[in-house]
Protein backbone atom coordinates (compact mmCIF):
# COMPACT_ATOMS: atom_id res chain seq x y z
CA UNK A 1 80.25 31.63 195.56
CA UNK A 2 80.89 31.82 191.87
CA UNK A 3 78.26 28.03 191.35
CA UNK A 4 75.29 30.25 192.93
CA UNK A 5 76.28 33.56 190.99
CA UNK A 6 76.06 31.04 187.54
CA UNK A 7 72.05 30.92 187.25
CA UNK A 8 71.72 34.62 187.96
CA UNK A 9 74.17 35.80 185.04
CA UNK A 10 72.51 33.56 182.80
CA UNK A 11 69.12 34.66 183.77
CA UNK A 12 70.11 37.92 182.66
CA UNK A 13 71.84 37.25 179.89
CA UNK A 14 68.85 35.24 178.80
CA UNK A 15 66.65 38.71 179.27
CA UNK A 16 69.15 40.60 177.66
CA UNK A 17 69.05 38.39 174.33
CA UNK A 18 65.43 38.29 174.41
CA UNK A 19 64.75 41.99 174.38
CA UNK A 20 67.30 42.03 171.48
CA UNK A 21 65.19 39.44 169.37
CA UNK A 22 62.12 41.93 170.37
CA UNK A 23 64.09 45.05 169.30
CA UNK A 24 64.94 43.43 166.05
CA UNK A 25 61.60 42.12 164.93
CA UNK A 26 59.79 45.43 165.94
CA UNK A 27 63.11 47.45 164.22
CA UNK A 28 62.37 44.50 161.22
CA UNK A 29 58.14 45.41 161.70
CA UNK A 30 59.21 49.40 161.22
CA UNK A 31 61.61 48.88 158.34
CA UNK A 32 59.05 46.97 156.35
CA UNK A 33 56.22 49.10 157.30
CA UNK A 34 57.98 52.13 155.92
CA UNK A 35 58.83 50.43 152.90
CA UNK A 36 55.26 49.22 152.16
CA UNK A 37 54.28 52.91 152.42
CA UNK A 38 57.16 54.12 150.08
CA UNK A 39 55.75 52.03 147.64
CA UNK A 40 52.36 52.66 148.06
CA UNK A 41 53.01 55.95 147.37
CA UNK A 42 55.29 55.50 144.00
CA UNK A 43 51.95 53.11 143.37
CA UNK A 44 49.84 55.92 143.90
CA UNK A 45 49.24 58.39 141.07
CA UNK A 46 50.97 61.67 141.13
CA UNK A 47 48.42 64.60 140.50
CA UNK A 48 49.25 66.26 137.60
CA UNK A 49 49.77 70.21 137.82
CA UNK A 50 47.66 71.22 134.76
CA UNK A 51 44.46 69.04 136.18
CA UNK A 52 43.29 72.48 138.08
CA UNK A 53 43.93 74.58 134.95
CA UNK A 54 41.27 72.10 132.92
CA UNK A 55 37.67 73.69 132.52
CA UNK A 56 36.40 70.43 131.73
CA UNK A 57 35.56 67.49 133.68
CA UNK A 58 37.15 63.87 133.59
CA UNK A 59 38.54 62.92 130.52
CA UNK A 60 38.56 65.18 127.62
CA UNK A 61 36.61 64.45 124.42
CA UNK A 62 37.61 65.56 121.40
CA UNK A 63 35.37 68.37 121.09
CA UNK A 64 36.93 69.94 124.18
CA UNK A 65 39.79 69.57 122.64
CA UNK A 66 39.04 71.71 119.95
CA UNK A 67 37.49 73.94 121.80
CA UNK A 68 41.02 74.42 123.79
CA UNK A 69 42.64 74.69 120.91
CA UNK A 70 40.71 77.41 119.05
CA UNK A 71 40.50 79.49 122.43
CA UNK A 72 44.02 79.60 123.35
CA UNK A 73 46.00 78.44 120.30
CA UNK A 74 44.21 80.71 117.79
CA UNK A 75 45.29 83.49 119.54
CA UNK A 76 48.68 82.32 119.63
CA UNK A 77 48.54 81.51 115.70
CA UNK A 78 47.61 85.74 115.67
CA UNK A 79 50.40 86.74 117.69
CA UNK A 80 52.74 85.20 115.85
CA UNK A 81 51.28 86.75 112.65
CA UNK A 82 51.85 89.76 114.25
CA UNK A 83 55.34 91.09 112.78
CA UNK A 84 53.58 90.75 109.30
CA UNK A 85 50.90 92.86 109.94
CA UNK A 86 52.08 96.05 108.73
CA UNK A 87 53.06 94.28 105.33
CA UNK A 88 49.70 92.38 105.29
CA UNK A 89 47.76 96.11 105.79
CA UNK A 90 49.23 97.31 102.67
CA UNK A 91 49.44 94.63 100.43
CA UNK A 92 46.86 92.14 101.29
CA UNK A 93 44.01 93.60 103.98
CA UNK A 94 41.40 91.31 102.87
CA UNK A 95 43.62 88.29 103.78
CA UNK A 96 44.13 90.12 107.00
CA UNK A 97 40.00 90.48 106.98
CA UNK A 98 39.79 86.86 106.75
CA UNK A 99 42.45 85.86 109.23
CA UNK A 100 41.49 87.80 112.53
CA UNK A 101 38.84 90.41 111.26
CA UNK A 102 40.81 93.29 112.11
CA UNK A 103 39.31 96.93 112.05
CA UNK A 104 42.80 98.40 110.87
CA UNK A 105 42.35 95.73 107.95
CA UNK A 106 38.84 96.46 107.29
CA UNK A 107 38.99 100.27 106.87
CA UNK A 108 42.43 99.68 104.66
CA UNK A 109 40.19 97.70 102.12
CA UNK A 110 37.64 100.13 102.49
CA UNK A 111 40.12 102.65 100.89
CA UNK A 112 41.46 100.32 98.35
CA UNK A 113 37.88 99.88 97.22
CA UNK A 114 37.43 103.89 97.21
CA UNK A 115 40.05 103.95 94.59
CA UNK A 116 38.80 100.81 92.78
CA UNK A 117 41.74 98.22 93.55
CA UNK A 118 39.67 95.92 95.63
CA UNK A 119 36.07 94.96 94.85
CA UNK A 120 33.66 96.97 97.79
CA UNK A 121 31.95 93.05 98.45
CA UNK A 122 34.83 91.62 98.89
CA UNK A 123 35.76 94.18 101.89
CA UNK A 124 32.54 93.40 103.41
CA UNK A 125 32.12 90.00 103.26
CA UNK A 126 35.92 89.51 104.25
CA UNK A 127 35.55 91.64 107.04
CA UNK A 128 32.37 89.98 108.29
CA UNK A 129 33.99 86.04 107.99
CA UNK A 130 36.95 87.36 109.60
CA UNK A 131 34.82 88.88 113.01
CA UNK A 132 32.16 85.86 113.49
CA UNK A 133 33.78 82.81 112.43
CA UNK A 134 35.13 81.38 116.01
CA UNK A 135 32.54 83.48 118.43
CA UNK A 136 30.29 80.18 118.17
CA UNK A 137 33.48 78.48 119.34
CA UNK A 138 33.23 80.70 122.58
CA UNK A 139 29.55 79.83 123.22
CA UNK A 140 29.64 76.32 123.02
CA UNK A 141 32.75 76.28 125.50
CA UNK A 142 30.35 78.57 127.79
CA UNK A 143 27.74 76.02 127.33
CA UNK A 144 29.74 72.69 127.70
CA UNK A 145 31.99 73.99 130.72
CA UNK A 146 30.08 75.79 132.54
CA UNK A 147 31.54 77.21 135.96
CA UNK A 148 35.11 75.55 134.49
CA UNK A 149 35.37 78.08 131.85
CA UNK A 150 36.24 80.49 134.86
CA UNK A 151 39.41 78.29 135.15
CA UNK A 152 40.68 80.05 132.24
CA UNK A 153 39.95 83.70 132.60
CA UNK A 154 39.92 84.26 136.69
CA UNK A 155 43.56 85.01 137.77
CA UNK A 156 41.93 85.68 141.58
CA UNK A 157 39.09 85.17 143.92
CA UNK A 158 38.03 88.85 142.62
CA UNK A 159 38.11 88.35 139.23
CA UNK A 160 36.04 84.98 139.55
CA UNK A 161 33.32 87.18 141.53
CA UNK A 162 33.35 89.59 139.33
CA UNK A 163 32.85 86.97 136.32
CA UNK A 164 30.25 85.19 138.65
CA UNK A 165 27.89 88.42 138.72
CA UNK A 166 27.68 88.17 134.96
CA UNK A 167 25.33 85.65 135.41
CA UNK A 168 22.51 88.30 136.98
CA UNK A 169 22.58 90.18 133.73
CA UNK A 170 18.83 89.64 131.84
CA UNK A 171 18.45 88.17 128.40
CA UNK A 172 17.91 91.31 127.06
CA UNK A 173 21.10 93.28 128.07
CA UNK A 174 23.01 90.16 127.04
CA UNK A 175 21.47 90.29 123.83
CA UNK A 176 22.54 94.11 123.33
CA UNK A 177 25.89 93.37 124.49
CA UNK A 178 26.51 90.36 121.98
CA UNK A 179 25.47 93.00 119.49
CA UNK A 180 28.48 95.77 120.51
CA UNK A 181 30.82 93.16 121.66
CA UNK A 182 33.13 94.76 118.40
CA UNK A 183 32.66 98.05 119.85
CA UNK A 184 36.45 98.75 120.76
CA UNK A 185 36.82 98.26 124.74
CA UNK A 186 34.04 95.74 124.83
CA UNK A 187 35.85 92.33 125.89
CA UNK A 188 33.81 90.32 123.12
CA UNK A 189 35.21 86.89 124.08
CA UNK A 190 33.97 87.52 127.60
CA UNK A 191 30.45 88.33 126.26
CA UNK A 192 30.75 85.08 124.07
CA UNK A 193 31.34 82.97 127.23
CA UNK A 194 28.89 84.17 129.12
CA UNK A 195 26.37 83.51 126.42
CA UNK A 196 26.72 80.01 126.89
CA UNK A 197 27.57 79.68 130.40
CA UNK A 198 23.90 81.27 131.04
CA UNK A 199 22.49 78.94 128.58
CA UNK A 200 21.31 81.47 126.13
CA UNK A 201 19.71 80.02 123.08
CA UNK A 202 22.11 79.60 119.75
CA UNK A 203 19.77 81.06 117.36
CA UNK A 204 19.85 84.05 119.75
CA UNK A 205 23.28 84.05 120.08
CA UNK A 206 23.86 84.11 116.43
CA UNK A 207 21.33 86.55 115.49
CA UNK A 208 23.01 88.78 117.60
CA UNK A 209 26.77 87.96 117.01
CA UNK A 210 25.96 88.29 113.34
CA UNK A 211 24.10 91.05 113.38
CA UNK A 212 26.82 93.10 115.34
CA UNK A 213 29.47 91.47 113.07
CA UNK A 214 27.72 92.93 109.97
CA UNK A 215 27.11 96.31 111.52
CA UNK A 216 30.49 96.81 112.74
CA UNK A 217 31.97 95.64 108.99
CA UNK A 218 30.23 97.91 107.52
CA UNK A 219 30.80 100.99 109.61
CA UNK A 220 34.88 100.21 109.34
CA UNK A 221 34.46 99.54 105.55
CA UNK A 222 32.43 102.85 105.29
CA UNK A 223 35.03 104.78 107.29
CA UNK A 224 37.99 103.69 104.99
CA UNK A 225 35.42 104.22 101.77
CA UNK A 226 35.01 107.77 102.67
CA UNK A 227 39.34 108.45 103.74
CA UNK A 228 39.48 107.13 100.64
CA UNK A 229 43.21 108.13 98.91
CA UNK A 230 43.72 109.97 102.23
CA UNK A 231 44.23 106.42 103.79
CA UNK A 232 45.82 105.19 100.92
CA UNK A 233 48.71 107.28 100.67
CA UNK A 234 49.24 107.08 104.91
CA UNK A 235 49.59 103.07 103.70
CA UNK A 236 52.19 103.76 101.29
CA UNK A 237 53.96 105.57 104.18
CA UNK A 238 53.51 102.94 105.94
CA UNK A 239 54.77 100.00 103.37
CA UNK A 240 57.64 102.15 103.15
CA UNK A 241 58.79 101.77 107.01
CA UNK A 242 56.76 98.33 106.83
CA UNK A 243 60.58 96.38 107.49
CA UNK A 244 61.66 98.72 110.15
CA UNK A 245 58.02 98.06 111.73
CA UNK A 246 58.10 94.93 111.73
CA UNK A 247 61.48 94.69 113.15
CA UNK A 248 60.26 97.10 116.05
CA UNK A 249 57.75 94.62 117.03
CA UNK A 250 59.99 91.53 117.03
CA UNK A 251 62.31 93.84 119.20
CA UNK A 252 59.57 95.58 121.45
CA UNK A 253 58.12 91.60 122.34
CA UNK A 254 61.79 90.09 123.12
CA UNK A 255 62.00 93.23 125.52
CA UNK A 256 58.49 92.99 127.19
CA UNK A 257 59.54 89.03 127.50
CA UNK A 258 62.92 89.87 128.66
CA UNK A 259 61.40 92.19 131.63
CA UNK A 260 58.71 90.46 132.55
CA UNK A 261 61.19 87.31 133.52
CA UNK A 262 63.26 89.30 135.40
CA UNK A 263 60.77 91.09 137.38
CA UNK A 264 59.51 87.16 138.30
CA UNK A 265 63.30 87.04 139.06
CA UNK A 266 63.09 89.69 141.34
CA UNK A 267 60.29 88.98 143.10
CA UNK A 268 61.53 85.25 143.91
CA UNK A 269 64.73 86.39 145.75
């Protein structure tokens, strides 16, 4: 009995081994499988997070780099300028013209020139460098980027429409509102992008950036001619406290920072 049981155990031990061998090389098949995709995707490049923030397209030339750099960092240069501004008002407006244009610095050399400290040109011509001399800078990013530019400025799919609708406005209107774009509650950069974005001509452009820039110099210089030592003396209340100002703002931004994080705090949890 156990000679004719023999060939029947070792036909199944015979199965047994070979669906082992099959397991293994298909277990073998899978493990190398999932390796070869591990690696192709370490091979593969990771997308970087900033690519969606870049208005540009491909590779950026050095131009766009500028560009970048004068429409974010500039500001950044001002803001950190910003705790000398009330010493800068008082004791050196016309750098304060030249820096960022300012109408606060503007009509404060308009009253030092009332009482004959600072040459009346000066004022103006200060004050009109310090208002045009990166709005070209804004134009040519409109121009070059194109729908991009909208990368920078649109926080949501209302504010792109919104931005996209600028496009409808006629030459004409644009024109007028490149001229008033330093009318206080105009948003002048805005204006500046467009510009280009709708391919409106330069010389346009800068006929009517100029022109606005001159008018709007002069009515601030004229406004601090005529407060004249009026203005003055409010500036020598203000050097006084100018250290306690400046202080305040270093304070009053650490705060803002401080709340703003932990409202973001907040809202994560």
């Amino acid at each position: 009995m156990s000679d004719k049981r023999l060939p029947d155990d070792e036909a199944r031990r015979g199965d047994s081994e070979l669906r082992d061998s099959d397991h293994g090389h298909s277990a073998g098949a899978s493990g190398e499988a999932t390796n070869r995709s591990t690696s192709e995707a370490d091979a593969a490049p990771r997308e970087n997070p900033w690519a969606a923030l870049k208005p540009w397209q491909g590779k950026a030339a050095g131009l766009d780099k500028l560009l970048l750099f004068i429409i974010i960092g500039v500001p950044l240069v001002y803001l950190a300028l910003m705790p000398l501004r009330p010493w800068m008002l008082v004791n050196a407006p016309v750098l304060q013209e030249f820096i960022n244009g300012a109408k606060t610095a503007v009509v404060a050399a308009g009253a030092y020139a009332s009482v004959g400290e600072i040459p009346l040109w000066l004022v103006v011509v200060a004050g009109f460098i310090g208002m045009a001399k990166f709005d070209w800078a804004f134009w040519l990013a409109g121009r070059r980027w194109g729908d991009g530019v909208l990368r920078l400025f649109a926080q949501n799919e209302r504010q792109l429409k919104r931005i996209e609708s600028l496009k409808r406005i006629p030459n004409w209107a644009l024109f007028l509102m490149t001229i008033v774009s330093r009318c206080p509650g105009v948003p002048g950069t805005l204006v500046y992008l467009v510009a280009g974005w709708t391919r409106m001509r330069l010389s346009l452009f800068l006929i009517a950036d100029l022109l606005g820039c001159l008018i709007f110099t002069l009515i601030w210089t004229t406004l601090g001619y005529q407060l004249g030592e009026t203005a003055v003396d409010v500036l020598k209340v203000v050097d006084k406290y100018a250290l306690w100002l400046t202080l305040a703002i270093i304070v009053g931004i650490f705060v803002l920072t401080y709340i703003r994080e932990y409202r973001k705090q907040k809202r994560a949890e």
